[in-house]
C-alpha atoms as a PDB file:
ATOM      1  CA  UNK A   1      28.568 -32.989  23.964  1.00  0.00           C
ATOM      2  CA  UNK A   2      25.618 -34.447  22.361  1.00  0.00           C
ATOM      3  CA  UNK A   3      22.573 -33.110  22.416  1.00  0.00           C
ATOM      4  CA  UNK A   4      19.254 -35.261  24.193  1.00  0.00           C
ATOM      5  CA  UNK A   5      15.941 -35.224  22.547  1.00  0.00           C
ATOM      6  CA  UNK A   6      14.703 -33.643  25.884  1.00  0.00           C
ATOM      7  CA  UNK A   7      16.834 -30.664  24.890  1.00  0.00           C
ATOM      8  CA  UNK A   8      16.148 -30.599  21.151  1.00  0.00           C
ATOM      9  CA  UNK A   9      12.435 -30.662  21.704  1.00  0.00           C
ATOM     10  CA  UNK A  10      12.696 -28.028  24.655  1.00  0.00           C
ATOM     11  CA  UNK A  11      14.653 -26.077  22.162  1.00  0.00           C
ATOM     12  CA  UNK A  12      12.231 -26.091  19.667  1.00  0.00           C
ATOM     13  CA  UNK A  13       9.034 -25.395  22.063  1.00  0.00           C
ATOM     14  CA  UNK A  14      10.990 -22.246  23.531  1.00  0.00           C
ATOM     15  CA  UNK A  15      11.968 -20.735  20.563  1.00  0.00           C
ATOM     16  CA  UNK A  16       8.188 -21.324  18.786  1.00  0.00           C
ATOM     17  CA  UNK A  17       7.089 -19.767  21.949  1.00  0.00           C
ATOM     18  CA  UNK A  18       9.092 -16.482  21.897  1.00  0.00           C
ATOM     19  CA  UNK A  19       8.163 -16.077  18.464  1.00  0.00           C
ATOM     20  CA  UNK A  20       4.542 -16.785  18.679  1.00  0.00           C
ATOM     21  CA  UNK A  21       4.526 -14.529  21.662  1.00  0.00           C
ATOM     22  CA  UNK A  22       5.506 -11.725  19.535  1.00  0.00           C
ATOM     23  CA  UNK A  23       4.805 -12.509  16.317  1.00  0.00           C
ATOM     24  CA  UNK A  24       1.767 -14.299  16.420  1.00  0.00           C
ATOM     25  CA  UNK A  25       1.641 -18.657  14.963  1.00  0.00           C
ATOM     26  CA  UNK A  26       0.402 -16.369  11.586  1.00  0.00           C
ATOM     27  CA  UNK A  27       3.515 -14.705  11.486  1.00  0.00           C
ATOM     28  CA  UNK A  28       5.873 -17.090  12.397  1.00  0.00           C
ATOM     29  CA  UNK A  29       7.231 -19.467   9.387  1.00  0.00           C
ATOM     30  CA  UNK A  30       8.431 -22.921  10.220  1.00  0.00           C
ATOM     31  CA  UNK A  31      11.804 -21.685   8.744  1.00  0.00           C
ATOM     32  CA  UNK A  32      11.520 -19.064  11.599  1.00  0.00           C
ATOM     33  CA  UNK A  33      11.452 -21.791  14.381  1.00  0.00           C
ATOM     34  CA  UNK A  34      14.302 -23.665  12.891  1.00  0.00           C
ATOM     35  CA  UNK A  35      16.402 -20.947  12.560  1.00  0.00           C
ATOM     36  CA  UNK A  36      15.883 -19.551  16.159  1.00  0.00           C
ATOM     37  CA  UNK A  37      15.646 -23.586  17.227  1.00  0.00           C
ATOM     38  CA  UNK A  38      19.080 -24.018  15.556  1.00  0.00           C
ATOM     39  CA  UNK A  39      17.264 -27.410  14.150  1.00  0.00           C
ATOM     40  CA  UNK A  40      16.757 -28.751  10.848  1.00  0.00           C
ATOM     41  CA  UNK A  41      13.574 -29.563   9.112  1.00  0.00           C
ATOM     42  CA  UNK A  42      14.285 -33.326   9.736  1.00  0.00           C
ATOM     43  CA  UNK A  43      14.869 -32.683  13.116  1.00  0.00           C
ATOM     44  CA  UNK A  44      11.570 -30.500  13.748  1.00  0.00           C
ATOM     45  CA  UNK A  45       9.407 -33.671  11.855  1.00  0.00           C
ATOM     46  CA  UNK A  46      11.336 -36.058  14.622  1.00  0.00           C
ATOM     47  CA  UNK A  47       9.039 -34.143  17.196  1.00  0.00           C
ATOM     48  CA  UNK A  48       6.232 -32.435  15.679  1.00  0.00           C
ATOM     49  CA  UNK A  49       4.236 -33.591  12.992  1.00  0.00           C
ATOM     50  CA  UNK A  50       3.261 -30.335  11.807  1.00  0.00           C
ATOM     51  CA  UNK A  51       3.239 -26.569  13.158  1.00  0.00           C
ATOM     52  CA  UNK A  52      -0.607 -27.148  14.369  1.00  0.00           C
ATOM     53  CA  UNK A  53       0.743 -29.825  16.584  1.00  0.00           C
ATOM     54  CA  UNK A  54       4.170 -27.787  17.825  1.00  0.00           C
ATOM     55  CA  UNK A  55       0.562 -25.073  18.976  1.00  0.00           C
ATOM     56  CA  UNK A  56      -0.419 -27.807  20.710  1.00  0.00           C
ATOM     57  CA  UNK A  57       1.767 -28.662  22.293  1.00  0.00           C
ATOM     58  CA  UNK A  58       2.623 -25.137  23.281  1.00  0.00           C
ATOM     59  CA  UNK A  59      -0.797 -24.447  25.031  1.00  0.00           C
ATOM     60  CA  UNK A  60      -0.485 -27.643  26.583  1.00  0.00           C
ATOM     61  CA  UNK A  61       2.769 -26.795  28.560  1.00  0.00           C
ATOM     62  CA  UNK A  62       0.826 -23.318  29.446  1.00  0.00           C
ATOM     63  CA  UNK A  63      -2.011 -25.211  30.602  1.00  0.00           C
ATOM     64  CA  UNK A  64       0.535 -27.345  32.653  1.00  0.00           C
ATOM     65  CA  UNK A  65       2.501 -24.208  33.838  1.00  0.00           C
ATOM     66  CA  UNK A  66      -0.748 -22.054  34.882  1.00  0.00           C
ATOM     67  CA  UNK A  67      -2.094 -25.187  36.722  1.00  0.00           C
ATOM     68  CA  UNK A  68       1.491 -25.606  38.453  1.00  0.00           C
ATOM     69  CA  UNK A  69       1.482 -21.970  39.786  1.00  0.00           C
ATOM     70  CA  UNK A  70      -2.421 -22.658  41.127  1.00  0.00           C
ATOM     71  CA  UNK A  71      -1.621 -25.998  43.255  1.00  0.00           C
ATOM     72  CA  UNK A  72       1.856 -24.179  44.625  1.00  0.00           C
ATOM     73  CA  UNK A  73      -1.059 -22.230  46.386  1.00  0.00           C
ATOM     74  CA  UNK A  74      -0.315 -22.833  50.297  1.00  0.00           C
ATOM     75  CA  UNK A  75      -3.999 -24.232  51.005  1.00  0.00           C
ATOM     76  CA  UNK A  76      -3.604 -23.289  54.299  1.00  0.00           C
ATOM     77  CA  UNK A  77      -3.492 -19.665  53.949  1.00  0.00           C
ATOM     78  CA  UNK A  78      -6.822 -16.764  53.941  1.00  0.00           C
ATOM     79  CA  UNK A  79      -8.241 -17.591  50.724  1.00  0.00           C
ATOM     80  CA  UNK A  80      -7.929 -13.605  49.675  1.00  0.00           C
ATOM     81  CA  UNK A  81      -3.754 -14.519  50.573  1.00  0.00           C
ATOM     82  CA  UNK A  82      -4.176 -17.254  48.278  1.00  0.00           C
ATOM     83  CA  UNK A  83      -5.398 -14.786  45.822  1.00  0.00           C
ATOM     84  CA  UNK A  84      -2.811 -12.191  46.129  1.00  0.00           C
ATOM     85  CA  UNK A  85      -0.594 -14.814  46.401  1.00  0.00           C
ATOM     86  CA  UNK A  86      -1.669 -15.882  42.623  1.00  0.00           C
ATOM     87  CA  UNK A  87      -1.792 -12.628  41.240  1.00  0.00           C
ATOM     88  CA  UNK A  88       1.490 -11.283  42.829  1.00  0.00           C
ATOM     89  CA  UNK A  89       3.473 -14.599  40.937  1.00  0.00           C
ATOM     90  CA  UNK A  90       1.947 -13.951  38.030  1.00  0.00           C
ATOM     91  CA  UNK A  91       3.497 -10.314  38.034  1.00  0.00           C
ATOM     92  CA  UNK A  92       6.520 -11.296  39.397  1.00  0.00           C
ATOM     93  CA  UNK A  93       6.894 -13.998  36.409  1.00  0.00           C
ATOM     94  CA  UNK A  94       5.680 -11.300  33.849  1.00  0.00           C
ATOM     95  CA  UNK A  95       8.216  -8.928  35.169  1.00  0.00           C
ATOM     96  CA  UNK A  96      10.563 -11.266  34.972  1.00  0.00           C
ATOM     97  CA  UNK A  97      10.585 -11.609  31.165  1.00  0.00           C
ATOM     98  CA  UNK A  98      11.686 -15.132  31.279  1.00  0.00           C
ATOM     99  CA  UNK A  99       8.233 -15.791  31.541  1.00  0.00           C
ATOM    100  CA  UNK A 100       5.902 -15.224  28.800  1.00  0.00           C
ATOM    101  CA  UNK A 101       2.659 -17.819  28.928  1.00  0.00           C
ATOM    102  CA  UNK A 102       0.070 -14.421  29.413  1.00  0.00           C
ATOM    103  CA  UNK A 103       1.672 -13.069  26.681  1.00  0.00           C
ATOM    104  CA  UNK A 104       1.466 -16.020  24.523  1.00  0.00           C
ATOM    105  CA  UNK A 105      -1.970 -17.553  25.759  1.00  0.00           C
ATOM    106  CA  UNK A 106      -3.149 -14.004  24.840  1.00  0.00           C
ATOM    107  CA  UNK A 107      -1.691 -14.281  21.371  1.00  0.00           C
ATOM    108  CA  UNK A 108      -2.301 -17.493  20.146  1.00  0.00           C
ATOM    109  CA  UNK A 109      -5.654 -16.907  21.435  1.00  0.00           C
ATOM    110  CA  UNK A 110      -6.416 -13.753  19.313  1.00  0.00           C
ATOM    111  CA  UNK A 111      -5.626 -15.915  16.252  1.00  0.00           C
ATOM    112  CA  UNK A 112      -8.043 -18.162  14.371  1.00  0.00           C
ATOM    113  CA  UNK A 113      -7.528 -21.690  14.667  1.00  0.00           C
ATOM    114  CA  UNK A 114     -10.375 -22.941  12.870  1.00  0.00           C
ATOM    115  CA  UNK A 115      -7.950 -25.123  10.522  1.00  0.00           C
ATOM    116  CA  UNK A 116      -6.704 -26.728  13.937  1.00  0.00           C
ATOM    117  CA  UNK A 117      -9.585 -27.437  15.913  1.00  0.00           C
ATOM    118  CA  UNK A 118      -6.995 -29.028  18.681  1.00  0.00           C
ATOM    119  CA  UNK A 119      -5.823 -26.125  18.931  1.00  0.00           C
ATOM    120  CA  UNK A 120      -8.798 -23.921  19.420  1.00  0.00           C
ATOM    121  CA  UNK A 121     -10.208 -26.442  21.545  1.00  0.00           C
ATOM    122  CA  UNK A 122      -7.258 -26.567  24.221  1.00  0.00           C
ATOM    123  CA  UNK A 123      -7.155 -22.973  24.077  1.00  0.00           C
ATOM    124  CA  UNK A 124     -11.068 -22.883  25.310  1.00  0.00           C
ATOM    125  CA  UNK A 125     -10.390 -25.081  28.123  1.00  0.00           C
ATOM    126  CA  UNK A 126      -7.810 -23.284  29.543  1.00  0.00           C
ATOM    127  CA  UNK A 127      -9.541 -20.374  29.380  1.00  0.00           C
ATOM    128  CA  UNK A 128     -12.533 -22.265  30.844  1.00  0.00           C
ATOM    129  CA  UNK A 129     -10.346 -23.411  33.809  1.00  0.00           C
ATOM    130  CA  UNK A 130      -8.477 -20.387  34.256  1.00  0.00           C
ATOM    131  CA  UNK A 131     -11.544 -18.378  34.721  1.00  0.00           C
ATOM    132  CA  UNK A 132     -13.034 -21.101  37.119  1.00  0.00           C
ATOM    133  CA  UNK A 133     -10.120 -20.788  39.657  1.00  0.00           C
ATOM    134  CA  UNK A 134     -10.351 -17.359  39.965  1.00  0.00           C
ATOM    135  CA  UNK A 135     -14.504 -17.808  40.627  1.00  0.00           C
ATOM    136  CA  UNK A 136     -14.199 -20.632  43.199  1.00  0.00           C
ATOM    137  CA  UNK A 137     -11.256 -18.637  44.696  1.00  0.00           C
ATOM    138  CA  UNK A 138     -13.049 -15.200  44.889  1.00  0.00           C
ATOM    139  CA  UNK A 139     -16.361 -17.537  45.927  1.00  0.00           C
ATOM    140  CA  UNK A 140     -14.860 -17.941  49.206  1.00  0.00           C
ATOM    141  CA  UNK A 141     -13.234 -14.571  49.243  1.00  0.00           C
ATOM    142  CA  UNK A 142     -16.959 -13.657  49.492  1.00  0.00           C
ATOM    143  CA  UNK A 143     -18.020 -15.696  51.689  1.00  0.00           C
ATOM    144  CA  UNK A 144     -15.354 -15.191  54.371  1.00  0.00           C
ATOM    145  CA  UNK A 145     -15.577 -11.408  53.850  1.00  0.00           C
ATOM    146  CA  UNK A 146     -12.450 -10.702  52.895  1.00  0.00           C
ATOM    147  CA  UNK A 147     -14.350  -8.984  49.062  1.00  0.00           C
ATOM    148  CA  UNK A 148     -17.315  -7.528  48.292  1.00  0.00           C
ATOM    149  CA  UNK A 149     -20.655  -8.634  47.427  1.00  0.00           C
ATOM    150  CA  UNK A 150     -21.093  -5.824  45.369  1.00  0.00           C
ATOM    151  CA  UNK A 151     -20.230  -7.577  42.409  1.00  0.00           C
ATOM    152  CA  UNK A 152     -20.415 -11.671  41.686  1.00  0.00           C
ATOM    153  CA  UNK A 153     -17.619 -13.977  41.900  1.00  0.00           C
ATOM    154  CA  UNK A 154     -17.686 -14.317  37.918  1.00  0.00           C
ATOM    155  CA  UNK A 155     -17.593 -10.070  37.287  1.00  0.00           C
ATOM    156  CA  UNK A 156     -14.986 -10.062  39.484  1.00  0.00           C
ATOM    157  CA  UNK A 157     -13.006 -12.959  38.071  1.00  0.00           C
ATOM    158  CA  UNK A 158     -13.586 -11.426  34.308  1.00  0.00           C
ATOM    159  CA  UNK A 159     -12.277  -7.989  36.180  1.00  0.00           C
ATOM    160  CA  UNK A 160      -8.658  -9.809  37.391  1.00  0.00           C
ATOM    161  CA  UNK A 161      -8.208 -11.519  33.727  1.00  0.00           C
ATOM    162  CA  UNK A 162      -9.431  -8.270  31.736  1.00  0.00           C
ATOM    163  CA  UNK A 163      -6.619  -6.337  33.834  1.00  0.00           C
ATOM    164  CA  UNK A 164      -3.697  -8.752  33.322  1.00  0.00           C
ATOM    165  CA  UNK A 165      -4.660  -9.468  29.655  1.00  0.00           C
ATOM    166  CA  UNK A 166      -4.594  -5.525  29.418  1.00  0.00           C
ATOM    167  CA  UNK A 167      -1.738  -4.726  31.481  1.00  0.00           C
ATOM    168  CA  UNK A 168       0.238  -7.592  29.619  1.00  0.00           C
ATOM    169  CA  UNK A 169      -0.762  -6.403  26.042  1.00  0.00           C
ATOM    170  CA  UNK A 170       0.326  -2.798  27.206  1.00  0.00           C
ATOM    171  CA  UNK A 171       3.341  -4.165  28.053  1.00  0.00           C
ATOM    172  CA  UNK A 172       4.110  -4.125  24.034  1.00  0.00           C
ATOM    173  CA  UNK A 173       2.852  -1.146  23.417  1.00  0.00           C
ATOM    174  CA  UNK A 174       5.606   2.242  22.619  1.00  0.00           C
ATOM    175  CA  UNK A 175       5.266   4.283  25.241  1.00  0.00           C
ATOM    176  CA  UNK A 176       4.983   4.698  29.078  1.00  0.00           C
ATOM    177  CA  UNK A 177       5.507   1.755  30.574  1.00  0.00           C
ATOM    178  CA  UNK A 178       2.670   0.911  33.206  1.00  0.00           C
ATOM    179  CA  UNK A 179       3.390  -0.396  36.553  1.00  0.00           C
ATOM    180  CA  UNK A 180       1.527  -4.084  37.013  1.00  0.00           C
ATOM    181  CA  UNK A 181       1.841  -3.728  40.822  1.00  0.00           C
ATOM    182  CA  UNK A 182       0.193  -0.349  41.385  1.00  0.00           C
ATOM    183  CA  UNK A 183      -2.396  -1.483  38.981  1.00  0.00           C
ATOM    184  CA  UNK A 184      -3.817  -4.299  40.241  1.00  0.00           C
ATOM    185  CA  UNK A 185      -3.125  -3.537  43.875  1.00  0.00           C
ATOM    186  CA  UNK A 186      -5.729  -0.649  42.901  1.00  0.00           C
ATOM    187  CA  UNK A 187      -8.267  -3.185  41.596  1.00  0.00           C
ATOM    188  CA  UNK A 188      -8.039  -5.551  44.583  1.00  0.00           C
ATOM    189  CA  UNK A 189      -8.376  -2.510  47.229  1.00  0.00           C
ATOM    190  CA  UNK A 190     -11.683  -1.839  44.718  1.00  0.00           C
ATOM    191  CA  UNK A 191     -13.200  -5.020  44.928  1.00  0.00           C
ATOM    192  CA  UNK A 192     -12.428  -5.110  48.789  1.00  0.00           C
ATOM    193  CA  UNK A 193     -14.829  -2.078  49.011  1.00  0.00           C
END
């Protein structure tokens, strides 16, 4: 059976990914991707031009799979269901370990990548967005009453991220294993206060 581009190039953006995830674009060699890819050098040029632009492309299908899980939102629910809703998928697809875009989002954006400025610049947006969803979202949270007004929309936003950035980075960490659910179930029942 032969092989479509589709595939090769999915290929070669999943494997990247897993690696970056844990090893960081630093410490992942293009030999590393080709190897895991099952791809030649040849092959890799066909769809990337270079590593910076395999990054690229990488934070642009997290963009695109963040933004996916946001509009799957059923509009017509409570706003603070909409948020629970979000936050409970995003567990559920961490848990899952098929899924890794906090883990890698978090990575890649740990690293410098002032040689790429693409890079660094797609990076910002997302973060830019992602932290704008949850504000507008916990905005009418407020307003309806369903969370505090002890705290702004954007504290409360940075409090969410902070938690699943740490929880996720824990994740990797020897040790007890934390549980996600128990954990951020205790920061929503806080901000609800």
């Amino acid at each position: 059976m032969v092989r479509g581009a589709t595939d090769t190039r999915e290929r070669i953006l999943k494997a990247a990914g897993s690696l970056y995830s844990n090893h960081g674009c630093e410490g992942t060699t293009l030999d590393d991707i080709l190897t895991a890819s099952g791809i030649t050098k040849g092959a890799f040029y066909h769809y990337f031009k270079s590593k910076d632009a395999l990054g690229e492309a990488l934070v642009e299908r997290i963009v695109s799979e963040y933004r996916f899980l946001a509009e799957a939102i059923d509009p017509a629910t409570a706003p603070f269901d909409q948020l629970e809703s979000f936050l409970g998928e995003l567990v559920r697809l961490n848990q899952s370990g098929q899924w890794i875009n906090c883990k890698l989002i978090l990575r890649m954006s740990t690293e410098s990548h002032a040689s790429h400025p693409a890079t660094e610049q797609r990076i910002k947006k997302f973060w830019r967005w992602y932290e704008g969803f949850f504000v507008e979202l916990i905005e009418t949270c407020i307003k309806e009453g369903s969370l505090s007004r002890k705290f702004s929309a954007e504290t409360q936003a940075k409090l969410l991220m902070s938690t699943m950035a740490g929880v996720v980075t824990f994740e990797n960490v020897p040790g007890p294993k934390h549980n996600i659910n128990e954990i951020m179930e205790t920061l929503i029942k806080l901000l609800r206060a």
